[in-house]
C-alpha atoms as a PDB file:
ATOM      1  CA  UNK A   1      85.345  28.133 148.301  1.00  0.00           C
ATOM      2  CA  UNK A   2      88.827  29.352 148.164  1.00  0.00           C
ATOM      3  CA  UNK A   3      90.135  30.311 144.227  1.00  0.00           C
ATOM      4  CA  UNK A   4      93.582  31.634 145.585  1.00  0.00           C
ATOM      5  CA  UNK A   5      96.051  30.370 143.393  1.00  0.00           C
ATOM      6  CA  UNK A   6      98.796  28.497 145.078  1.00  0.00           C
ATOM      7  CA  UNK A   7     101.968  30.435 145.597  1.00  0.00           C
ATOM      8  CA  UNK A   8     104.465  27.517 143.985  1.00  0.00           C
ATOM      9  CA  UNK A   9     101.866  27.411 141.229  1.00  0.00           C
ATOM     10  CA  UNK A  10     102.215  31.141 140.821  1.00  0.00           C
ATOM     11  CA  UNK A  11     106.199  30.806 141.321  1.00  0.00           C
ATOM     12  CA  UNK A  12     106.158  28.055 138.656  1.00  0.00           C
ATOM     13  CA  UNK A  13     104.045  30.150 136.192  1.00  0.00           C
ATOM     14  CA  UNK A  14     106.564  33.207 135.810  1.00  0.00           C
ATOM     15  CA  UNK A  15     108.961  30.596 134.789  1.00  0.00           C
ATOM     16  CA  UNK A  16     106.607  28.641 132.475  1.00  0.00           C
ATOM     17  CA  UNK A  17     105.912  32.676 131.155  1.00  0.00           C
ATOM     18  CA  UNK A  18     109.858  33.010 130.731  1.00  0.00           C
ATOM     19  CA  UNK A  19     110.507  30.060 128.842  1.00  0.00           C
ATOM     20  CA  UNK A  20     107.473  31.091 126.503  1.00  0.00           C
ATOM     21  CA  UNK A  21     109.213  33.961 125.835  1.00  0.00           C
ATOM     22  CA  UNK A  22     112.617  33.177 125.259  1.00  0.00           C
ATOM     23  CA  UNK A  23     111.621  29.442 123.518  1.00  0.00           C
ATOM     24  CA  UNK A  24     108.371  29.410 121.555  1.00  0.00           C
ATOM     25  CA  UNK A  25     107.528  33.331 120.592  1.00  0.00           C
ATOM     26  CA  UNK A  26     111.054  32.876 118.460  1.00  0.00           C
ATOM     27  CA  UNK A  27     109.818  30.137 117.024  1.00  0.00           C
ATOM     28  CA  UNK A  28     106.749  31.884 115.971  1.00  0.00           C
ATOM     29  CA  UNK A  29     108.231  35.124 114.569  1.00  0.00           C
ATOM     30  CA  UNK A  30     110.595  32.391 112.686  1.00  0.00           C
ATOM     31  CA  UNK A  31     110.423  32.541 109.101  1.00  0.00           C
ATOM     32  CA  UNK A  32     106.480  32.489 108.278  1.00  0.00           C
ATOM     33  CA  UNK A  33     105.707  30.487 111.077  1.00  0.00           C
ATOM     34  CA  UNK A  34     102.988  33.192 112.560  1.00  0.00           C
ATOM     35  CA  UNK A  35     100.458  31.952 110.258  1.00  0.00           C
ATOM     36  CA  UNK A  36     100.075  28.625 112.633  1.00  0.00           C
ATOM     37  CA  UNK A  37      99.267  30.629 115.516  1.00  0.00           C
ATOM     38  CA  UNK A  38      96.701  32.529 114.271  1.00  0.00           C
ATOM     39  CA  UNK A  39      93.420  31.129 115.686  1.00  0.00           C
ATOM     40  CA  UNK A  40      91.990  32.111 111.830  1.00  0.00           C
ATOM     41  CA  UNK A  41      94.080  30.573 110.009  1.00  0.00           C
ATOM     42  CA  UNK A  42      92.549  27.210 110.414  1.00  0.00           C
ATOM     43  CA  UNK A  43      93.790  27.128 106.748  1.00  0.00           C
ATOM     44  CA  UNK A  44      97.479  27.369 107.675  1.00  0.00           C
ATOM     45  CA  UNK A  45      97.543  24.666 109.726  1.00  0.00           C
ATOM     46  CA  UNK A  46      95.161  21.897 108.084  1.00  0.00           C
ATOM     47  CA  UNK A  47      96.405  19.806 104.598  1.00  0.00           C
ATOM     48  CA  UNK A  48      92.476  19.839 102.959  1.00  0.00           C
ATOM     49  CA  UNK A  49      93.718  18.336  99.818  1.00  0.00           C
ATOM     50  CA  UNK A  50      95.187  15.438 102.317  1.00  0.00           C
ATOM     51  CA  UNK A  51      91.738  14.068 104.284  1.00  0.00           C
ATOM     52  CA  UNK A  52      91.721  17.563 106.182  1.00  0.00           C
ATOM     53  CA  UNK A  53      95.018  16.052 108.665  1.00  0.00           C
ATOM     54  CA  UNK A  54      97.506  18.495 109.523  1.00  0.00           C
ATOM     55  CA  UNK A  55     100.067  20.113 107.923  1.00  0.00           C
ATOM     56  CA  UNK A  56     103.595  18.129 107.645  1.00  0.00           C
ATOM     57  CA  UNK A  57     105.322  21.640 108.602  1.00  0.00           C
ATOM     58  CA  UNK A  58     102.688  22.493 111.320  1.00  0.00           C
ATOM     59  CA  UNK A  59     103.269  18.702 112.746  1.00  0.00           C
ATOM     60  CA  UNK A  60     107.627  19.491 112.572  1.00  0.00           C
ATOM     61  CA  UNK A  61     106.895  22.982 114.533  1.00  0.00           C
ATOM     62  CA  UNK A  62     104.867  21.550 117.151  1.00  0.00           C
ATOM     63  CA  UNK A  63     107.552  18.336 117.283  1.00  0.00           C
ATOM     64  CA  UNK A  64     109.946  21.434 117.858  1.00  0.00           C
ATOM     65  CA  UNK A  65     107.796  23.160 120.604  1.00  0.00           C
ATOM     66  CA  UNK A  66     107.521  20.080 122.149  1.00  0.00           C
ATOM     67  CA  UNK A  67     111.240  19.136 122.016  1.00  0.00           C
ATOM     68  CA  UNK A  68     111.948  22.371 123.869  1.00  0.00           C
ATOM     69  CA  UNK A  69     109.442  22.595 126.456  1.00  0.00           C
ATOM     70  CA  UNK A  70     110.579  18.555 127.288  1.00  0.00           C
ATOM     71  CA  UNK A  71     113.880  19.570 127.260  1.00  0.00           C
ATOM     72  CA  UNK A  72     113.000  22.243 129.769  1.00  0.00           C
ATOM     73  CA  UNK A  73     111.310  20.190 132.077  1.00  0.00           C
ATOM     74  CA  UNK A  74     107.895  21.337 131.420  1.00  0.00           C
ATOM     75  CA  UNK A  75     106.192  19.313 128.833  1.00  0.00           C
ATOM     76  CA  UNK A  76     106.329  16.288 131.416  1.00  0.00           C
ATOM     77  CA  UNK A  77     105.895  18.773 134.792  1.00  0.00           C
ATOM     78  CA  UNK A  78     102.580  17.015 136.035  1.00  0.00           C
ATOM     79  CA  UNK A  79     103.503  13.381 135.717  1.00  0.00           C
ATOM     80  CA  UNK A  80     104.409  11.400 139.212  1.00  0.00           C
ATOM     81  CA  UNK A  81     108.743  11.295 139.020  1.00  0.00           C
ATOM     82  CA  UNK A  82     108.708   7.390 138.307  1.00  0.00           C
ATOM     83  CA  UNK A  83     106.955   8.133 134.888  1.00  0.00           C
ATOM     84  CA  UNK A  84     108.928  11.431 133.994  1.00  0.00           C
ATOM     85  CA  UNK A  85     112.190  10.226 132.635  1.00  0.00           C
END
């Protein structure tokens, strides 16, 4: 069995790395918005006076993330063309 990793899969992965880097690790270091990404902080992130759902400002960073990464072309990168715009 063969677990190379593809070369455009590598190519595409020092991009995806990039815009990591320049989009979303601002958005963490933003204001107090480490405590989300925290994997212990299960707290931060979940409204347990609210049935235990998420956090409205957890929900409007994620919205953000995923505005970006969209906007970037990756957040729709594995759909067929016809069903990414």
């Amino acid at each position: 069995m063969n677990f190379d990793i593809p070369q455009d899969i590598r190519d595409y992965l020092v991009i995806l790395d990039d815009f990591i880097d320049k989009e979303i690790k601002p958005l963490q270091e933003q204001d107090d918005n480490n405590r989300f990404f925290d994997h212990r902080r299960e707290h931060a992130r979940t409204d347990w006076d609210n049935q235990g759902l998420p956090r409205e400002d957890w929900e409007e960073l994620l919205g953000e993330m995923r505005r970006r990464a969209d906007a970037a072309g990756h957040l729709r990168f594995a759909l067929p063309e016809e069903f990414a715009a």
